[in-house]
N, C-alpha and C. Protein backbone atom coordinates (compact mmCIF):
# COMPACT_ATOMS: atom_id res chain seq x y z
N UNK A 1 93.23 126.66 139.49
CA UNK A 1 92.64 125.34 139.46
C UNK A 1 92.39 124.92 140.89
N UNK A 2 91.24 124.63 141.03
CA UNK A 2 90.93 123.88 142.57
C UNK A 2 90.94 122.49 142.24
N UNK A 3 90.78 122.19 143.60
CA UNK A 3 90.72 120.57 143.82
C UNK A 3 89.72 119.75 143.28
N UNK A 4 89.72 118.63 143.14
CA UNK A 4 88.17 117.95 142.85
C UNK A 4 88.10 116.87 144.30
N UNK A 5 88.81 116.84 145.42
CA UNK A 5 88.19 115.82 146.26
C UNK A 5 87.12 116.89 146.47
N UNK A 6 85.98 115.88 147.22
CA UNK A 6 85.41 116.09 147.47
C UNK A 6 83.90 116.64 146.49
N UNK A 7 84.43 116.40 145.26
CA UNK A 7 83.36 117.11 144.43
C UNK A 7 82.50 116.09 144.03
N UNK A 8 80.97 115.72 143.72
CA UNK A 8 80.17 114.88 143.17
C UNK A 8 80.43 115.29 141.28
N UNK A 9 81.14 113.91 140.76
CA UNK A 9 80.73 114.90 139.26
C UNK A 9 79.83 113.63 138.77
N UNK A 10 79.22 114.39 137.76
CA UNK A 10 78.06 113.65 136.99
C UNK A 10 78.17 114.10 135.25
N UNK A 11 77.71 112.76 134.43
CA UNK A 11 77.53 112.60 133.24
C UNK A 11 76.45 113.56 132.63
N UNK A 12 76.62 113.75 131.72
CA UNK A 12 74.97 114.18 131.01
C UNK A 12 74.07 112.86 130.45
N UNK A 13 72.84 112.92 131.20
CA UNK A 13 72.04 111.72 130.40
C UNK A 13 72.03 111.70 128.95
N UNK A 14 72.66 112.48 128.10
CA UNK A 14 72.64 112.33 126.78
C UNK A 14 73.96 111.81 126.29
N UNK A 15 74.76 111.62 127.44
CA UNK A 15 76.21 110.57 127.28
C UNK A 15 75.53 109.20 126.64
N UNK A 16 76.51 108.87 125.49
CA UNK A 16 77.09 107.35 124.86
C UNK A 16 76.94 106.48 126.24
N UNK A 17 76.47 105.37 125.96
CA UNK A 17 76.57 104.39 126.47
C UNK A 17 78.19 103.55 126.84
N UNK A 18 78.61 104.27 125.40
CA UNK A 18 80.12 103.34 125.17
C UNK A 18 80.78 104.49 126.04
N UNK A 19 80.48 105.66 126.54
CA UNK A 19 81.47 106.62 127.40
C UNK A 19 82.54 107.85 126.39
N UNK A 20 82.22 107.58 125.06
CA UNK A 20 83.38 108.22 124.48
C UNK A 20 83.13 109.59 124.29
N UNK A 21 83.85 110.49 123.91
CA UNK A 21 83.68 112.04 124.25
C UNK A 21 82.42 112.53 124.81
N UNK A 22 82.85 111.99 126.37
CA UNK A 22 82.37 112.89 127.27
C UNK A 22 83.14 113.54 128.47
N UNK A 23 82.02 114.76 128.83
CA UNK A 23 82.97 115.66 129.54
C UNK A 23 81.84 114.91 131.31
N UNK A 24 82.11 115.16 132.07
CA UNK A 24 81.64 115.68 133.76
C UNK A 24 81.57 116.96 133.85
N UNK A 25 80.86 117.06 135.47
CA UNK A 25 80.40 118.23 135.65
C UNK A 25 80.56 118.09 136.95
N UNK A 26 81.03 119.00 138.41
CA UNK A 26 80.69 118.80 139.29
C UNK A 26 80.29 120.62 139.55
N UNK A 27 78.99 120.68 140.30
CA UNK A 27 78.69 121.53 140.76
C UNK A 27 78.91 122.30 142.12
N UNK A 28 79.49 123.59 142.40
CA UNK A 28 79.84 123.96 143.85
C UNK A 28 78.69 125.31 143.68
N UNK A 29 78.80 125.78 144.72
CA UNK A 29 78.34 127.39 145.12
C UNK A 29 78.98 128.42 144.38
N UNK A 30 80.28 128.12 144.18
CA UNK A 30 80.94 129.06 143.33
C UNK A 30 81.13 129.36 141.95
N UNK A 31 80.98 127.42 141.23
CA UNK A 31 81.62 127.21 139.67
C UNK A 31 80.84 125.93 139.50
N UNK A 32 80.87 125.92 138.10
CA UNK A 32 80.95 124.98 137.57
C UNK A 32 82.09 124.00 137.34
N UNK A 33 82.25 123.10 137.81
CA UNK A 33 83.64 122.11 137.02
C UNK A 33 83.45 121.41 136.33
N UNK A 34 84.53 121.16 134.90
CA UNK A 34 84.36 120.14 134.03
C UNK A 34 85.55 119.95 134.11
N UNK A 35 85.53 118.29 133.43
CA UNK A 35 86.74 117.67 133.36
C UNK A 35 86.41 116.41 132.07
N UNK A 36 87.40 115.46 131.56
CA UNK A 36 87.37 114.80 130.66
C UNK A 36 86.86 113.21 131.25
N UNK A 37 85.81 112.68 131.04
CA UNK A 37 85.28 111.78 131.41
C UNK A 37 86.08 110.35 130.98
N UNK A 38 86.86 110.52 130.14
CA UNK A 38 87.87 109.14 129.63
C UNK A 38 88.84 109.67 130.59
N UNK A 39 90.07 110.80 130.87
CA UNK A 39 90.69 110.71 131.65
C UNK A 39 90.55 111.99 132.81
N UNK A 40 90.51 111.18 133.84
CA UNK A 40 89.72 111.98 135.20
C UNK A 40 91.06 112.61 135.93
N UNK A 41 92.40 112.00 135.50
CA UNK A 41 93.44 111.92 136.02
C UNK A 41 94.25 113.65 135.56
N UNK A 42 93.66 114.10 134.73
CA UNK A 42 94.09 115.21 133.82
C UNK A 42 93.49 116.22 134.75
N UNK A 43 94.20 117.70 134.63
CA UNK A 43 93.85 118.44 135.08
C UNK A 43 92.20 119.54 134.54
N UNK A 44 91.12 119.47 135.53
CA UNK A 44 89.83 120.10 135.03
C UNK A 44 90.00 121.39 135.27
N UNK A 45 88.72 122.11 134.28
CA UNK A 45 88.70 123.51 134.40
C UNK A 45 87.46 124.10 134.99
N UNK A 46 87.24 125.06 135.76
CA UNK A 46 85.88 125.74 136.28
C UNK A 46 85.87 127.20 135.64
N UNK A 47 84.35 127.08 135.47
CA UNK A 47 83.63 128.64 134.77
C UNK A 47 82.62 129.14 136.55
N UNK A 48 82.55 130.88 136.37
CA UNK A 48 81.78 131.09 137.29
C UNK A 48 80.24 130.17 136.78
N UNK A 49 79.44 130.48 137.62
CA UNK A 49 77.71 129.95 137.25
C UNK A 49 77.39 130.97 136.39
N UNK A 50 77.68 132.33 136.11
CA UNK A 50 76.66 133.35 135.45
C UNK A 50 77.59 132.76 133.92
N UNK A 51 78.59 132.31 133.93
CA UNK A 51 79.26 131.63 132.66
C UNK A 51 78.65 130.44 131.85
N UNK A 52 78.86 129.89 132.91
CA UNK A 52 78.49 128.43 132.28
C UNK A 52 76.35 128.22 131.74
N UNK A 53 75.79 128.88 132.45
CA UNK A 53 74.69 129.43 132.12
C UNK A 53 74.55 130.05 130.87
N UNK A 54 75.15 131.24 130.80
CA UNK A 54 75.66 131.83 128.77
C UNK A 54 76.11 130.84 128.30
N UNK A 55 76.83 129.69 128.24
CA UNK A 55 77.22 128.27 127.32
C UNK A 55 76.09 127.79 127.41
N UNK A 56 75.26 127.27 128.61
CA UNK A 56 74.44 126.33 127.91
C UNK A 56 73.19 127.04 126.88
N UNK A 57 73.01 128.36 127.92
CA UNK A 57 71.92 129.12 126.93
C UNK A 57 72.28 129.03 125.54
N UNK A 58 73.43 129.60 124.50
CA UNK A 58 74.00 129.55 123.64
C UNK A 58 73.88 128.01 123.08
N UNK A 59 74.23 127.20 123.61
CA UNK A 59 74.28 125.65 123.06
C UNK A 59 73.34 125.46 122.71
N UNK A 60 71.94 125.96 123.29
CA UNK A 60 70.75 124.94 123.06
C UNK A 60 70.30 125.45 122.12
N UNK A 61 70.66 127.27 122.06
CA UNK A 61 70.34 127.91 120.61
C UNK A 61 70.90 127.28 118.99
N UNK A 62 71.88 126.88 119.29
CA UNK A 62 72.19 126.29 118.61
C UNK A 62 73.44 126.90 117.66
């Protein structure tokens, strides 16, 4: 687990207005990071990029 100072994380524009099950994202050179957008305080997890790329490809397939 790495750190998150220093990381920019961001919502998905297809986030609830009201905030409820959503995840963040902060992007590095190395990984992807996600973490739980209700509690930020919890420990997040990172996928390499050639990973998280196969999830979203897969997701959008459906």
């Amino acid at each position: 687990m790495s750190s998150t100072t220093g990381l920019d994380w961001f919502k998905s524009s297809h986030s609830s207005a009201q905030g409820d099950s959503c995840v963040e994202i902060a992007v590095t050179e190395q990984a992807i990071h996600v973490r739980d957008s209700k509690d930020v305080t919890r420990p997040h997890f990172f996928v390499g990029r050639d990973g998280w790329t196969s999830f979203v490809r897969d997701a959008a397939r459906g």
